[in-house]
Protein backbone atom coordinates (compact mmCIF):
# COMPACT_ATOMS: atom_id res chain seq x y z
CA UNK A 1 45.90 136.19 22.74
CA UNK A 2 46.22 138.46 25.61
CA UNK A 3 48.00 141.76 25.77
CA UNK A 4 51.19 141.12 28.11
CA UNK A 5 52.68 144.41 27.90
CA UNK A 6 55.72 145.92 29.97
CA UNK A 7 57.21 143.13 31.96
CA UNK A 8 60.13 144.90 33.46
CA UNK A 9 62.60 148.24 32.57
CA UNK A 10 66.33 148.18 31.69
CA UNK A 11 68.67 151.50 31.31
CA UNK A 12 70.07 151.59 27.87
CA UNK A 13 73.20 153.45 27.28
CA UNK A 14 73.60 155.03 23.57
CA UNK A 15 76.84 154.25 22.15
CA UNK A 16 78.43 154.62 18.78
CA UNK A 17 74.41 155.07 17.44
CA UNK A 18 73.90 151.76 19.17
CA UNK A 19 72.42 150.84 22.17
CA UNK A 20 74.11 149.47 25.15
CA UNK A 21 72.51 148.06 27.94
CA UNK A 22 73.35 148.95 32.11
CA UNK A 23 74.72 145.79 33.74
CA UNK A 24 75.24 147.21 36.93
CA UNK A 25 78.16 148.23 39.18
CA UNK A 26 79.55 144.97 40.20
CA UNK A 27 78.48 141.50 39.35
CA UNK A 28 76.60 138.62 40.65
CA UNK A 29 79.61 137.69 43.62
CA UNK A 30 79.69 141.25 44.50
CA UNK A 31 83.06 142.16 42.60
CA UNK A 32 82.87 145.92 41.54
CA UNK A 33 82.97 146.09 37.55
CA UNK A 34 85.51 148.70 36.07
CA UNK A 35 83.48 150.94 34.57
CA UNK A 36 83.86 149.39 30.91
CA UNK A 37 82.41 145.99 32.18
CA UNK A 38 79.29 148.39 33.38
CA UNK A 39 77.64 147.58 30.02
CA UNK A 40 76.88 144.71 27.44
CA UNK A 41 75.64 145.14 23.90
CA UNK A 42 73.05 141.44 24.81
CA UNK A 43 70.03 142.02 26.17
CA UNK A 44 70.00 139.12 28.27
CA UNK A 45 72.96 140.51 30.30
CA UNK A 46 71.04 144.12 31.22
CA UNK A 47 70.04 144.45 34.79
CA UNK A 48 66.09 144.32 35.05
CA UNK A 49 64.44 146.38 36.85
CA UNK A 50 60.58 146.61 38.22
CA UNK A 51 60.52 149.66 40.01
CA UNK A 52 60.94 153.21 38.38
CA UNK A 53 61.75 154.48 41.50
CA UNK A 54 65.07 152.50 42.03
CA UNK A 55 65.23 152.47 38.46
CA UNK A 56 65.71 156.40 38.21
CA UNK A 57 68.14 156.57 41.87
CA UNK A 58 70.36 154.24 39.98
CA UNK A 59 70.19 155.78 36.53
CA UNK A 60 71.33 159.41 39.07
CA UNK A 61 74.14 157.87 40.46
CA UNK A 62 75.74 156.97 36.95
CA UNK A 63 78.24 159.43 35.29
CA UNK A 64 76.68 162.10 33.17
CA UNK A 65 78.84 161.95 30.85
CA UNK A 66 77.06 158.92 28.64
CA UNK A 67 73.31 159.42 27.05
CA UNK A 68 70.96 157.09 29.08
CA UNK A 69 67.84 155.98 28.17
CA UNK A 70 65.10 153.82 30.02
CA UNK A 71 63.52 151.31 27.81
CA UNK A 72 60.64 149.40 28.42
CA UNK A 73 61.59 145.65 28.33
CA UNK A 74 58.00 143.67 26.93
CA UNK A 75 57.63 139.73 26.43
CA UNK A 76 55.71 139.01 23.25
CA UNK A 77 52.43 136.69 23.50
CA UNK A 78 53.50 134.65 20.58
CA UNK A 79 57.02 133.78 20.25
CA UNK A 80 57.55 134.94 24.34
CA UNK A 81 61.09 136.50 23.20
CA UNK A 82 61.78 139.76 24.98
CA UNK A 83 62.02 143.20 23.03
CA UNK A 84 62.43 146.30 24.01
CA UNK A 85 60.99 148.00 20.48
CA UNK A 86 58.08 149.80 19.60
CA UNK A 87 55.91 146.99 19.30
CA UNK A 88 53.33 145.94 15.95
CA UNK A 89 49.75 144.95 16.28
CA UNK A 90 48.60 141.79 15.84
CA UNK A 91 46.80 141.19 12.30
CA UNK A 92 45.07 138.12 14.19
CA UNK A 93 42.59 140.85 16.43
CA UNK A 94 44.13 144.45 15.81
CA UNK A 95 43.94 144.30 19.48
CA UNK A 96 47.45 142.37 21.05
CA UNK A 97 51.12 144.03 20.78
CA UNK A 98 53.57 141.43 19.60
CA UNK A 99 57.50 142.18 19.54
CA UNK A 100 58.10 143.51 15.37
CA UNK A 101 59.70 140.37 14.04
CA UNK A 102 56.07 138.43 14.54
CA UNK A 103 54.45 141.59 13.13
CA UNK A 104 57.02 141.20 9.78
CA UNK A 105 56.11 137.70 9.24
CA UNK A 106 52.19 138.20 10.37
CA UNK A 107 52.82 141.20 7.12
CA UNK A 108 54.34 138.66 5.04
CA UNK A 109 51.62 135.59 5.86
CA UNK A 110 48.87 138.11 4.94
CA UNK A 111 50.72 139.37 1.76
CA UNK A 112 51.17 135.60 0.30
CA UNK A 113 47.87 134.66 1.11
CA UNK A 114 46.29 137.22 -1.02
């Protein structure tokens, strides 16, 4: 296994203690969004970005009146879903970050097996 790491970054908005994520200002046509269309609570929806730069001149031009956050979107090595949580170390080398649902059952494996 191989250490994949940070594939891309996404702006996560924090809302009602959870976390929204920044779809962008109008959609895939070109159609402005209202602002409540700016933001889905999936993942898969969050506008991906692989430059900090533009990352941060976008996250500027959005109203300061929300708490942003810029989270670090990883692909795990094993099951190749994306996360965007701390990640867990691999029991199989100590070495390779895996998204924390593979650490769990890696935890769980290693706890039955004893």
């Amino acid at each position: 296994m191989s250490n994949i790491g940070i594939c891309e970054y996404v702006i996560g908005v924090i809302h009602d203690k959870d976390i929204w994520y920044y779809v962008g200002k109008s959609d895939a046509h070109g159609v402005t969004l209202n602002p409540n269309e700016q933001y889905s609570s999936f993942l898969v929806d969050a506008k991906r970005y692989d430059d900090e730069d533009i990352l941060r001149e976008e996250l500027e031009s959005l109203p300061k009146t929300l708490t942003y956050k810029i989270l670090e979107l990883q692909r795990c090595p094993k099951c190749k879903k994306e996360f965007t949580e701390h990640p867990a170390l691999s029991r199989v080398d100590n070495e390779t970050e895996i998204c924390p649902e593979c650490g769990v059952r890696e935890a769980v494996r290693a706890y039955i097996n004893i």
